[in-house]
Protein backbone atom coordinates (compact mmCIF):
# COMPACT_ATOMS: atom_id res chain seq x y z
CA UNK A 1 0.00 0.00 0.00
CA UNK A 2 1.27 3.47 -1.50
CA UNK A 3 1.42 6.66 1.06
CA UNK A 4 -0.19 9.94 0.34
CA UNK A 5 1.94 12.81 -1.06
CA UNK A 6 1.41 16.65 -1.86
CA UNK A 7 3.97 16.01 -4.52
CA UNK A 8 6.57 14.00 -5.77
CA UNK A 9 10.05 14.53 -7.24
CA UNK A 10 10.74 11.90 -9.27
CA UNK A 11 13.31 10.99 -12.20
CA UNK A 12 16.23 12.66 -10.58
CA UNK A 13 19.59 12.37 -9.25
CA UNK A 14 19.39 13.26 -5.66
CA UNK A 15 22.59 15.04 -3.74
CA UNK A 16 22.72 13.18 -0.64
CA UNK A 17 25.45 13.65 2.00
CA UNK A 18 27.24 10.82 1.15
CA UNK A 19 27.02 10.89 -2.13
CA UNK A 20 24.62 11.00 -5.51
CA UNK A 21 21.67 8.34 -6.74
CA UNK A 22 19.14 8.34 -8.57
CA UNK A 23 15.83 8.58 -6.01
CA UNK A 24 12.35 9.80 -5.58
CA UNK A 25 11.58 12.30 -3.34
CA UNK A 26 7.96 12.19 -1.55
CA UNK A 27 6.78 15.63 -0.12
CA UNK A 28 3.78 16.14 2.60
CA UNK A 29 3.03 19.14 4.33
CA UNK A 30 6.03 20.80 3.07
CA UNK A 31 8.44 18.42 4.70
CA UNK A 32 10.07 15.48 2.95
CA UNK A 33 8.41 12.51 3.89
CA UNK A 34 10.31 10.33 2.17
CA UNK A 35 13.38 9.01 -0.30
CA UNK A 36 13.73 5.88 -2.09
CA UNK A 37 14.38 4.68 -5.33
CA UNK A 38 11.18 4.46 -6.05
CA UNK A 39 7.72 4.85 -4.27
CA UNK A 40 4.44 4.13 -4.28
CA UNK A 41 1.69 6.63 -3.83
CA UNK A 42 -1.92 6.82 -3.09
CA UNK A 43 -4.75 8.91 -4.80
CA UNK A 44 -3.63 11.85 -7.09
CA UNK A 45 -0.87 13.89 -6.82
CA UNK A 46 1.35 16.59 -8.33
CA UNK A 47 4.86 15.27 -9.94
CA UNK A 48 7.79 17.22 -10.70
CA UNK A 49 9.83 16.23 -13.33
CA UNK A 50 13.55 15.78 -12.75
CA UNK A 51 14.48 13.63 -15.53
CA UNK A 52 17.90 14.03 -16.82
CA UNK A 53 18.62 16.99 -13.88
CA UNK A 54 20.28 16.59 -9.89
CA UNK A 55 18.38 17.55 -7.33
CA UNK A 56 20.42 19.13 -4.76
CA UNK A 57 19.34 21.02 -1.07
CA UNK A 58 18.24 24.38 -1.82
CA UNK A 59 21.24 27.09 -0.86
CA UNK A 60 20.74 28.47 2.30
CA UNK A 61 22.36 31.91 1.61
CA UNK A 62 23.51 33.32 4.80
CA UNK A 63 24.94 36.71 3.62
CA UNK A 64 22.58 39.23 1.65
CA UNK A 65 21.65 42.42 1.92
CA UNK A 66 18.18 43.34 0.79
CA UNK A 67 18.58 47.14 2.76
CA UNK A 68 14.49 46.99 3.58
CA UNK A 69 13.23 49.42 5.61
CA UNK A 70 14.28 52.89 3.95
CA UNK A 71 16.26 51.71 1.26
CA UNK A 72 14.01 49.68 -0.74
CA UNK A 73 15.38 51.52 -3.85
CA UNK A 74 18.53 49.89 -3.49
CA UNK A 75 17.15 46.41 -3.36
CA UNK A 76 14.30 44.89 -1.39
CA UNK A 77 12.66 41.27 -0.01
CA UNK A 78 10.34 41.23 -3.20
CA UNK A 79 13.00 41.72 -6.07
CA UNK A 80 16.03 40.01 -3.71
CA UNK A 81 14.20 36.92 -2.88
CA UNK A 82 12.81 36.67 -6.63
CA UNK A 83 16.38 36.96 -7.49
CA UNK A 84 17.78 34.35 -5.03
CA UNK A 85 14.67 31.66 -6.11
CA UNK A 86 15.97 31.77 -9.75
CA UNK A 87 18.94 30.75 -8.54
CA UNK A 88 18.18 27.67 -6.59
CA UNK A 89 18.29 29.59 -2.97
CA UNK A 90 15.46 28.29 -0.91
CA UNK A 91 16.62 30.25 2.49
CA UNK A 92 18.74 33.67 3.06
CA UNK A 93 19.70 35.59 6.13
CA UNK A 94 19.60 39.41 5.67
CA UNK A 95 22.44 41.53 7.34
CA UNK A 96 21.21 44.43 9.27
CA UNK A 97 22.95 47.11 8.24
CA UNK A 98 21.65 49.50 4.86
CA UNK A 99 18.91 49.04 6.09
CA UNK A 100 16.86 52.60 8.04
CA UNK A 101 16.80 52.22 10.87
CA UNK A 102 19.93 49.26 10.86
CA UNK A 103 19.13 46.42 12.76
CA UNK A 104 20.93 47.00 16.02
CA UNK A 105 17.96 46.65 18.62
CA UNK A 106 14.15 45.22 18.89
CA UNK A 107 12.33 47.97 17.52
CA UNK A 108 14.44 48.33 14.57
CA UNK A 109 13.90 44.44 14.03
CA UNK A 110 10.41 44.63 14.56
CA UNK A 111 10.23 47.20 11.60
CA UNK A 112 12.20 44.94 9.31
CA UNK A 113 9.98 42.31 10.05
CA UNK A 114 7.21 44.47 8.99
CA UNK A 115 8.57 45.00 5.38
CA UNK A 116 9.42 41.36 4.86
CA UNK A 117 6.07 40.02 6.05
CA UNK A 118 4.64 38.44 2.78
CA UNK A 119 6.99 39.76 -0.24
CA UNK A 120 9.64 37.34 0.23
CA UNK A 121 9.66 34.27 -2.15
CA UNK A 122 11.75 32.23 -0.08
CA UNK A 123 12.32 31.45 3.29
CA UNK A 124 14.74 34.15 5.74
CA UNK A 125 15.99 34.76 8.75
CA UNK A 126 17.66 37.50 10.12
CA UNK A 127 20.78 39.17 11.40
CA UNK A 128 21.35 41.48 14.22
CA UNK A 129 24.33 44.15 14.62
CA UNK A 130 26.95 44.73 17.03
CA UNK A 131 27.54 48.41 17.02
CA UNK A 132 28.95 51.07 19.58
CA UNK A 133 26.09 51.27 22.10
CA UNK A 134 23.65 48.39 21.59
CA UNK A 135 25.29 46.01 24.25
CA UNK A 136 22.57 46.32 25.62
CA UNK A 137 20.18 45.00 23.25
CA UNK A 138 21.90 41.96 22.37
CA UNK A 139 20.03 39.76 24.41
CA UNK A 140 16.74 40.93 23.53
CA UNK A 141 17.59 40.48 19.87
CA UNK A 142 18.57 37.27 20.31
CA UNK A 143 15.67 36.28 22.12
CA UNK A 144 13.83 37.59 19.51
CA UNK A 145 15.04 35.31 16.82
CA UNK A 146 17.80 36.61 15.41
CA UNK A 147 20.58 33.99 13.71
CA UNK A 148 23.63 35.86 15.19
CA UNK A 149 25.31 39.28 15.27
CA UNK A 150 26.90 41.13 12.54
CA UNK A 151 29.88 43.57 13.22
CA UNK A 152 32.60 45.76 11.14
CA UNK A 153 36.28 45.78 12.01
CA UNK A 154 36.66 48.37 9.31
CA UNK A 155 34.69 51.33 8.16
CA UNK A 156 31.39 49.60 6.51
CA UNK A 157 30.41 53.15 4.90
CA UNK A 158 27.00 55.08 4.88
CA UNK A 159 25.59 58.38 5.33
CA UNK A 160 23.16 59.87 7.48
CA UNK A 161 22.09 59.27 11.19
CA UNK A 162 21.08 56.02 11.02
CA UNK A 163 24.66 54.34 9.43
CA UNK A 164 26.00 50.95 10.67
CA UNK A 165 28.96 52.23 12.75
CA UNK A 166 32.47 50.28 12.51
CA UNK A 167 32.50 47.94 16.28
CA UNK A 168 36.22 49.76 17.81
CA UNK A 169 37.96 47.11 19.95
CA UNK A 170 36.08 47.69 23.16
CA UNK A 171 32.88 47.11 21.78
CA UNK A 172 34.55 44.42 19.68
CA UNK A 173 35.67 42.42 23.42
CA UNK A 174 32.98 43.96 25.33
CA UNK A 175 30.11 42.17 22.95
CA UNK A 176 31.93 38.98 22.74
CA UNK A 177 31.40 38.52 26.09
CA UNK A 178 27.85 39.42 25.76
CA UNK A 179 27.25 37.09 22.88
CA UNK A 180 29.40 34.55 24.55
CA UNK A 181 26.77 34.41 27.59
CA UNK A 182 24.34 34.31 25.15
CA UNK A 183 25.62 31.59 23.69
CA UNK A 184 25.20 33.03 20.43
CA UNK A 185 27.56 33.89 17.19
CA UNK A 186 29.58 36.75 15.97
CA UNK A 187 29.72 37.13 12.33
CA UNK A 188 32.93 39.75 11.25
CA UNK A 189 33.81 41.78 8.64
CA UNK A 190 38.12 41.68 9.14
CA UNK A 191 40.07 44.28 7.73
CA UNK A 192 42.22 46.73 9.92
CA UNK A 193 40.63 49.87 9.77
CA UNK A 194 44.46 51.22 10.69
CA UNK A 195 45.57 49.50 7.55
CA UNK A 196 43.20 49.99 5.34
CA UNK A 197 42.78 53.54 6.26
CA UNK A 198 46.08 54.77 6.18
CA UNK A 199 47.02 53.33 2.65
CA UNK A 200 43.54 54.70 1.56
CA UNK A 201 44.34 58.18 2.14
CA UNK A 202 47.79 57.74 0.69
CA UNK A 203 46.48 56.37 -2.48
CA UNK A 204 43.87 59.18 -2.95
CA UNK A 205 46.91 61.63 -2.26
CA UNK A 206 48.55 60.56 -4.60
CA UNK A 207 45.99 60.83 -7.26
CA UNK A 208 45.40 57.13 -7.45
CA UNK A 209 42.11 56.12 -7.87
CA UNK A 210 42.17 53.21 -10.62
CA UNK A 211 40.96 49.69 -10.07
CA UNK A 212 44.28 47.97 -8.80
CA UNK A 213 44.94 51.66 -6.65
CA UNK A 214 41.75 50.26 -4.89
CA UNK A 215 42.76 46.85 -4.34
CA UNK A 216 46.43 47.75 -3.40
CA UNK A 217 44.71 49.98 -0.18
CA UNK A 218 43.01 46.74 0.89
CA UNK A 219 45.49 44.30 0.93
CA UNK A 220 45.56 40.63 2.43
CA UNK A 221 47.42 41.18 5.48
CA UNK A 222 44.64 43.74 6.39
CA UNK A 223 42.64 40.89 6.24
CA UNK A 224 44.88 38.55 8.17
CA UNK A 225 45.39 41.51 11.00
CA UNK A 226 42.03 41.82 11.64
CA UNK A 227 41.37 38.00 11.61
CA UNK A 228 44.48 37.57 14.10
CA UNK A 229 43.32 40.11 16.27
CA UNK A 230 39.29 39.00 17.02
CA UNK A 231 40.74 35.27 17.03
CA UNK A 232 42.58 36.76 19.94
CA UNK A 233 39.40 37.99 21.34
CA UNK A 234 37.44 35.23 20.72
CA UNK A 235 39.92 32.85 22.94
CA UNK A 236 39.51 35.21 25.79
CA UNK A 237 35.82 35.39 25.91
CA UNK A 238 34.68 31.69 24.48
CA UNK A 239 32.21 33.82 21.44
CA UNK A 240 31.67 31.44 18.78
CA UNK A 241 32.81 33.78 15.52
CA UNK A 242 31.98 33.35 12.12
CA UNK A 243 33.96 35.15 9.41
CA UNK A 244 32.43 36.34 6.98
CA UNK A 245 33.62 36.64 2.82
CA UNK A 246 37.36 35.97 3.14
CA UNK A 247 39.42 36.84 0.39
CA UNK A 248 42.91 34.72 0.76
CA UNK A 249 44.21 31.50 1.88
CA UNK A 250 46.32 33.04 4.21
CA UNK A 251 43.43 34.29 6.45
CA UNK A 252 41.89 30.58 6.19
CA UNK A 253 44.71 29.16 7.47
CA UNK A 254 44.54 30.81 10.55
CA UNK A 255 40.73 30.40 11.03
CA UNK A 256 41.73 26.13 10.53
CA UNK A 257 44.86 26.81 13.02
CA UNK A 258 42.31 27.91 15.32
CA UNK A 259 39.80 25.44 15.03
CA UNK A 260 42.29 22.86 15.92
CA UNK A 261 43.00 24.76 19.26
CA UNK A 262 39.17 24.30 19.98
CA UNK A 263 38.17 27.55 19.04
CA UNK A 264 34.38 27.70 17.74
CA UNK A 265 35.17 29.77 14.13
CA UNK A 266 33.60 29.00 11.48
CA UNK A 267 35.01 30.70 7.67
CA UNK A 268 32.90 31.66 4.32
CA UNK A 269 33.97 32.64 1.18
CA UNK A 270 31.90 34.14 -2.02
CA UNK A 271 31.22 32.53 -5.47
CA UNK A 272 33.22 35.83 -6.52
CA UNK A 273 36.14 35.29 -5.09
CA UNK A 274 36.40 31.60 -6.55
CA UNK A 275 35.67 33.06 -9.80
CA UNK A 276 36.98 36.51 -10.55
CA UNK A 277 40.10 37.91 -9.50
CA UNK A 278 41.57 41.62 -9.31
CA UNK A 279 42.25 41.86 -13.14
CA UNK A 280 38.98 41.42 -13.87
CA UNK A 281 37.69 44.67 -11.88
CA UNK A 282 39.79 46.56 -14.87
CA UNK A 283 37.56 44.20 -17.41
CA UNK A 284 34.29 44.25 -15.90
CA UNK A 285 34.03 47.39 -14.52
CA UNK A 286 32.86 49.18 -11.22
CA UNK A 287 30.20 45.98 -11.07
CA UNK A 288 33.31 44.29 -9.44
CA UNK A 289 34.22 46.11 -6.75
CA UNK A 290 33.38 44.77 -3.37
CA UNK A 291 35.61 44.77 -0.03
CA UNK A 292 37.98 43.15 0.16
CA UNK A 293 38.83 43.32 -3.27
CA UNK A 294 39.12 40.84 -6.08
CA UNK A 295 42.31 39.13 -5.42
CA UNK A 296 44.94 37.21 -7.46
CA UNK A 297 44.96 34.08 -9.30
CA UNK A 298 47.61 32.74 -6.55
CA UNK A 299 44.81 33.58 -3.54
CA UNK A 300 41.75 32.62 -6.06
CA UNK A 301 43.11 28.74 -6.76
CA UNK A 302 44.07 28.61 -2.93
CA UNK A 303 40.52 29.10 -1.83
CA UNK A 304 39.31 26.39 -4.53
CA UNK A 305 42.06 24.31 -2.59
CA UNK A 306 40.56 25.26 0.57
CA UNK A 307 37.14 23.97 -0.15
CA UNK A 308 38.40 20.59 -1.48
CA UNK A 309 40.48 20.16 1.85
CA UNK A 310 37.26 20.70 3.79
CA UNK A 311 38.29 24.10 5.27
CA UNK A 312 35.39 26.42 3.88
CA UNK A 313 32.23 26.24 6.23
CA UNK A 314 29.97 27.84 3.85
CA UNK A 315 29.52 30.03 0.62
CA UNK A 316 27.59 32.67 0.43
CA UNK A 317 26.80 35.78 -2.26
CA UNK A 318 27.27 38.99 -0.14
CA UNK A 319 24.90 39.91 -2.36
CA UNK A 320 25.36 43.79 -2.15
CA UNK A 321 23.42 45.94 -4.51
CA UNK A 322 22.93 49.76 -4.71
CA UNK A 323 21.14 52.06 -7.30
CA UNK A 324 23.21 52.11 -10.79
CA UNK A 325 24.22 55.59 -10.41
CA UNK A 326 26.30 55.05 -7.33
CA UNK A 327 28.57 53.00 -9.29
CA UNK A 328 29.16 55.57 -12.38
CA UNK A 329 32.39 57.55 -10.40
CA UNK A 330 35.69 57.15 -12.32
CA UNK A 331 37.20 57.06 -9.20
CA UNK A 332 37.21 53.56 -7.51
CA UNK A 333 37.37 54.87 -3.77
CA UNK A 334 33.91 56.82 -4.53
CA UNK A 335 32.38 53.94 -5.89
CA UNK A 336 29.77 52.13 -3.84
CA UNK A 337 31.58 48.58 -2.80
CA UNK A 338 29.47 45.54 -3.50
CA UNK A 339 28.91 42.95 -5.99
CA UNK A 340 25.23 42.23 -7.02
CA UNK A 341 25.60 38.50 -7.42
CA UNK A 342 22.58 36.56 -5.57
CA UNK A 343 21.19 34.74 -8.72
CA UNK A 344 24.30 32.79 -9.57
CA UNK A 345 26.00 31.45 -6.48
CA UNK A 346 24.48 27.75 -6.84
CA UNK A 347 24.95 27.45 -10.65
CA UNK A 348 28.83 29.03 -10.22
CA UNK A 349 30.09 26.98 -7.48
CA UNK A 350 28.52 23.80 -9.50
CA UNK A 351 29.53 24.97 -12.73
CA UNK A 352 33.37 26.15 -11.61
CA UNK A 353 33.72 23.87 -8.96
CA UNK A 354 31.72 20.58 -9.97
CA UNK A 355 32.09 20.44 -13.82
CA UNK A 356 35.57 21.85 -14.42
CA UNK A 357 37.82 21.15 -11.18
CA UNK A 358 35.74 17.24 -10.31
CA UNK A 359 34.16 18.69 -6.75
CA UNK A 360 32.01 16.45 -5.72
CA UNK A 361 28.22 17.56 -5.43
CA UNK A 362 27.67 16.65 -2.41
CA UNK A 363 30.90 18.84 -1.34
CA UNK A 364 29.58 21.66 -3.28
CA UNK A 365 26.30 21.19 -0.97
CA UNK A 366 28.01 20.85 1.62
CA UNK A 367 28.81 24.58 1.53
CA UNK A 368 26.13 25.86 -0.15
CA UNK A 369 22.94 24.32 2.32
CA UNK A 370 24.48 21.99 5.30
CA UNK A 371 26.88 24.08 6.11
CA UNK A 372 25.09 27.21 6.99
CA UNK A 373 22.11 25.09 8.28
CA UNK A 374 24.79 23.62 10.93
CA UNK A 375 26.18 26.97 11.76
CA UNK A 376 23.36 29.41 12.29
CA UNK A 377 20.73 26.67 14.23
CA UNK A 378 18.58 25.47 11.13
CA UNK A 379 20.11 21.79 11.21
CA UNK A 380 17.66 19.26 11.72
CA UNK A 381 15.31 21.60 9.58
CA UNK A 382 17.16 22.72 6.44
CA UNK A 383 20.44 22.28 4.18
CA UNK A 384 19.95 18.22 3.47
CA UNK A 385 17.77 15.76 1.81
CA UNK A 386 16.49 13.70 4.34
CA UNK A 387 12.98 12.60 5.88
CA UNK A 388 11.63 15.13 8.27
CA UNK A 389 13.69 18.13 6.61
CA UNK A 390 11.55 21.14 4.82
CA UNK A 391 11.25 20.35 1.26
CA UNK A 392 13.76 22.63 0.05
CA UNK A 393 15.18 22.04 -3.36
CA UNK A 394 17.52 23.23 -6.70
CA UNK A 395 16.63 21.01 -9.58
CA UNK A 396 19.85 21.63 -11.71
CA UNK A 397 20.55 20.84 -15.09
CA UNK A 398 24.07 19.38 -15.66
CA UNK A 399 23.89 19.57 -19.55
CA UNK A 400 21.65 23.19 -19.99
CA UNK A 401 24.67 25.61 -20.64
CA UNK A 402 23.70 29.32 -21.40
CA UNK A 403 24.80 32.59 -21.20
CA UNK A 404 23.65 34.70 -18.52
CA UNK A 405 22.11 38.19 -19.45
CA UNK A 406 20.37 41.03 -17.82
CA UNK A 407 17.14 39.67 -18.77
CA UNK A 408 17.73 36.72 -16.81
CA UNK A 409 18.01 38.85 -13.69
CA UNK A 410 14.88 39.17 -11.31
CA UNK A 411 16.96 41.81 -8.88
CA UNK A 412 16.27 45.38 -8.90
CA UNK A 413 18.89 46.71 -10.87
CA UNK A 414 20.59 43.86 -12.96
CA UNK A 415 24.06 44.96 -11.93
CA UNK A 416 25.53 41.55 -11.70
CA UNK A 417 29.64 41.40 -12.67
CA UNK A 418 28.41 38.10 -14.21
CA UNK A 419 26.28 39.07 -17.19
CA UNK A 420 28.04 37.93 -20.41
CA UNK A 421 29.20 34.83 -18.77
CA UNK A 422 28.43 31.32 -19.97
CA UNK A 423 27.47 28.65 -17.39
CA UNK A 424 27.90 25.18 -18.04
CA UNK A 425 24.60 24.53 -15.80
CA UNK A 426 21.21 25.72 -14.90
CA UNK A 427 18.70 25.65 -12.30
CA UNK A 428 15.32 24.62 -13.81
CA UNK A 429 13.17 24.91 -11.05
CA UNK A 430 13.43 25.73 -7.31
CA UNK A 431 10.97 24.14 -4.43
CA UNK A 432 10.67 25.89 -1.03
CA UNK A 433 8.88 24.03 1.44
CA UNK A 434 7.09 21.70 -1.17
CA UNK A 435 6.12 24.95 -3.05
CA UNK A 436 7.46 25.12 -7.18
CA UNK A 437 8.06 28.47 -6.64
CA UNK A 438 10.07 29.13 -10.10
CA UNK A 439 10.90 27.32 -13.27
CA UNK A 440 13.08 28.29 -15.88
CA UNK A 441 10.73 28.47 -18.44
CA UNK A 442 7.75 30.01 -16.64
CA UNK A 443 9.51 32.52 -14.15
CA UNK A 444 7.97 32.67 -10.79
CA UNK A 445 5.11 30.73 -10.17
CA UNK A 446 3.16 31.96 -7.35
CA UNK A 447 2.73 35.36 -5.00
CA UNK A 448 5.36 35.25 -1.91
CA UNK A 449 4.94 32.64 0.45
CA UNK A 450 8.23 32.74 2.24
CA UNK A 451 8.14 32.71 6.29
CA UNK A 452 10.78 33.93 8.79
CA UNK A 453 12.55 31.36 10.07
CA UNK A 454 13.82 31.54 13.75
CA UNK A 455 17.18 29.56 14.71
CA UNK A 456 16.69 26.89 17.39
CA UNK A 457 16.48 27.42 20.88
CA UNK A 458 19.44 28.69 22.41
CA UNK A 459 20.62 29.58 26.12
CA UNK A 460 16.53 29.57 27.35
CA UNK A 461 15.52 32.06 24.01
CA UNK A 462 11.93 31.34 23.18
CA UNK A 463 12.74 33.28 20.03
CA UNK A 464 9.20 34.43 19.80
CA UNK A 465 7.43 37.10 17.85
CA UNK A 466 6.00 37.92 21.46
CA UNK A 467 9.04 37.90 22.82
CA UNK A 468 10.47 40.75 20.44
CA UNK A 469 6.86 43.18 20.90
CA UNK A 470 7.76 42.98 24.45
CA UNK A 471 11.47 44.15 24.36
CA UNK A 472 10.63 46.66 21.59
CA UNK A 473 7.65 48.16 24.21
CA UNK A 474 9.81 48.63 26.42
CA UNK A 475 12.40 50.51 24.55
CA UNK A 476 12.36 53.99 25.43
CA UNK A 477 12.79 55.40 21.86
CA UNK A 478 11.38 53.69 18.82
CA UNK A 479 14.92 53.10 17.41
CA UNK A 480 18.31 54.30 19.21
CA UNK A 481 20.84 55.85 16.74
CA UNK A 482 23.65 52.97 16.16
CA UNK A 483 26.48 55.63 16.91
C-alpha cells in the first residue's frame, strides 16, 4: 500500500550527504516525507519532473543584503528573494545594516519584520548588529530570533544618522562577552581599519584612484590583521565567531589553526572570489568592486584548494546591490563597494567547482545548504535531503549551458559582474517548502509565500514574535541611533 503525497520529485539524481543516486523524493506538508528509489503513492498527486537533472538542497544563503526598511530603492525582499529563487536559494539571512533604521535593537527588528512580512519568495531569517552602544540590546535580539550578530572591524560606509557604525575594539571584546553568555555567534567583517585607512588616504593623495589603486589599499594582510586580532578575542571570551567573505588563503589558514586549538570559528567565502580575481575589476568594470577586493589568481586557486580540503564552512553571495548611479564615479574609492551577485552562487560553485575542477556535489552542498544550516541553528530543519527536513530544493541541469544576461536577472537593478558569462549549468526549477516556486521556463510561479525562520532554541531564548513586541515596548525610543 502506497502513502499519500502533496507532490513527488521523481526521475532525478538526488545530492545526498554521502554521495549521488538516482531517487524519488515524496513531499507532505512541506516536509520530505520520504526518499527511495522508487515509491508508491496513493490517490492523485502533483509530480515534478527531474528527468535528466540533480536535485540538490536548496542554498541556504547566509549573507545578503536586501537594505528593507528605507532603502528599498537599493534592493528589497520582493526583487532580492525573486532573485535568489531563480537561482536555486530556498533560504537567506539578511544583514542588518543599509537598512533605516539598521538592525541593532528590537524595535528596529520589529520594523524589518514588517517590510518582509509576505513579499519574500523564499524562506529568511535574520541578522542582528553589534555596534557602539547596543550592548545592551543583544540579548533581547537574540531572544527575539535573530541567527547571530553582525559587526565591522573596518569602516562599513554610509551616510546619514542612522549608518551601521564600525564595532572599535572595546565594543569588539565587550560584545563577545555578551554574545558569549548568550551563547550566540559573531559574524565579522576583518580588515584593519588602521591598515586599510592609512594606505587609503595615501592612495587618494597621490591621485590614485584606478581599479588595482583600490585593491592595493586593501590588501591581504589587512585581512589577516584583523582575523588575528578577534581570534585573539574570541579565545579570551569563548564567542563562537563566524567570518564572513574571506578573500585569501592566508586568512583561512589561521581560522583552521584555530579550530584545531578548539576555538568555535567558522570561515565563508563568495562565489566571486572563486571566480573573478583583481584583473577582472579593470575588465568588468565598477560591477566588481566589493571589499575586500578581487584578489589574485595565486589567492583565487588557494581558496578552490581550501574547499576541497574541507576548510570552507559555507559560501555565500554577499549579495550587495545599490542604485546604478552610485557605481558611475571614475574614481574607484567613490564607488559604492558591493557585488550584485545573488542569482548565480548555486549554478557558479557547481559549474566552476563541480564540472571543471571534479568537486564532488555533495561537497559543493556541503557549503552551499548543510553548512550554513549547521552553523546558524537550522540543522535538523534545512540544508539536506532527508525525511523530516523542509522540502527545500535546486533542480539543476548538468547539460543546460547558457549565457547569462540582464534579462535573466529578477533583482532590482541587474548589476551583476556576471552578465556575459556562460554557465555550463542551470537551475530549472526551485521548491521551497514543497512549493514550485520558479521554473526556468515560466519565471515565478506563485505570489510570496516565504516565512521567517527563527534559529533553534538557544541559552533559554523562546525566540518568539512575542518575545520581540515585548522588548521593543519597552524601549524607550522607537529606534536608538547605532552611533
Amino acid at each position: 500500500m502506497g502513502l499519500t503525497y502533496d507532490l513527488i520529485v521523481r526521475g532525478g539524481r538526488v545530492v545526498l550527504p554521502d554521495g549521488v543516486r538516482a531517487a524519488e523524493i515524496g513531499i507532505k506538508d512541506g516536509k520530505i516525507a520520504a526518499v527511495a528509489e522508487r515509491l508508491n503513492a496513493e490517490g492523485d498527486c502533483e509530480v515534478l519532473d527531474a528527468s535528466g537533472r540533480v536535485v540538490m538542497p536548496g542554498m541556504i544563503d547566509a549573507h545578503v543584503h536586501l537594505n528593507e526598511p528605507g532603502l528599498g530603492a537599493w534592493e528589497g525582499f520582493a526583487s532580492g528573494s525573486a532573485a535568489l529563487a531563480a537561482g536555486g536559494c530556498t533560504t537567506y539571512i539578511d544583514m542588518p545594516l543599509n537598512g533605516v533604521p539598521p538592525t541593532v535593537n528590537p524595535a528596529a527588528l520589529r520594523a524589518k519584520l514588517v517590510a518582509a512580512e509576505g513579499r519574500s519568495y523564499t524562506d529568511y531569517a535574520l541578522w542582528g548588529g553589534l555596534v557602539p552602544g547596543n550592548r545592551e540590546h543583544l540579548r533581547a535580539l537574540q531572544e527575539a530570533g535573530c541567527i547571530g550578530f553582525k559587526a565591522f572591524m573596518s569602516e562599513p560606509g554610509g551616510e546619514g544618522e542612522d549608518i551601521f557604525a564600525r564595532a572599535d575594539d572595546v565594543t569588539l571584546l565587550e560584545g563577545m562577552r555578551e554574545i558569549a553568555a548568550l551563547g550566540g555567534v559573531l559574524a565579522l567583517h576583518a580588515e584593519s581599519e588602521m591598515i586599510v585607512s592609512k594606505l587609503t588616504a595615501a592612495g587618494m593623495e597621490a591621485g590614485k584612484s584606478g581599479a588595482l589603486d583600490y585593491a592595493a589599499s586593501r590588501p591581504v594582510v589587512a585581512e589577516t590583521e584583523a582575523v588575528n586580532r578577534s581570534l585573539f578575542y574570541a579565545e579570551q571570551t569563548g564567542c563562537a565567531v563566524h567570518f564572513v567573505h574571506i578573500s585569501s588563503p592566508e586568512a583561512v589558514a589561521l581560522i583552521t589553526a584555530a579550530k584545531r586549538r578548539g576555538l568555535d570559528v567558522t570561515v565563508e567565502t563568495c562565489p566571486h572570489y572563486l571566480v573573478l580575481e583583481a584583473g577582472d575589476m579593470e575588465t568588468i568594470g565598477n560591477r566588481a568592486k566589493c571589499a575586500p577586493p578581487l584578489r589574485g589568481p595565486a589567492e583565487r586557486e588557494g581558496l578552490w584548494q581550501a574547499l576541497k580540503d574541507g576548510e570552507l564552512d559555507l559560501v555565500a553571495s554577499d549579495h550587495s546591490p545599490c542604485p546604478p548611479q552610485m557605481k558611475l564615479s571614475a574614481n574607484w574609492f567613490e564607488v559604492w563597494g558591493g557585488i550584485s551577485g545573488a542569482q548565480s552562487s548555486l549554478e557558479l560553485l557547481v559549474d566552476e567547482g563541480h564540472l571543471k575542477r571534479g568537486i564532488a556535489l555533495e561537497r559543493i552542498a556541503g557549503v552551499l545548504s548543510e553548512g550554513p544550516a549547521k552553523r546558524f541553528g537550522l540543522d535538523g530543519r534545512k540544508g539536506r535531503i532527508a525525511e523530516g527536513f523542509d522540502a527545500d530544493l535546486a533542480l539543476v541541469d548538468l547539460q543546460r549551458g547558457y549565457t547569462l544576461t540582464e534579462d535573466h536577472l529578477l533583482d532590482r537593478h541587474r548589476q551583476s559582474p556576471y552578465v556575459g558569462r556562460t554557465f555550463g549549468c542551470r537551475v530549472t526549477a526551485t521548491v521551497v517548502r514543497g512549493r514550485i516556486v520558479y521554473e526556468a521556463e515560466r519565471g515565478l510561479t506563485g505570489e510570496p509565500a516565504g516565512v521567517w525562520i527563527r534559529p533553534q532554541v538557544r541559552s533559554g531564548s523562546e525566540g518568539t514574535a512575542e518575545a520581540l513586541a515585548e522588548a521593543a515596548a519597552a524601549q524607550d525610543a522607537p529606534a536608538d541611533r547605532a552611533v
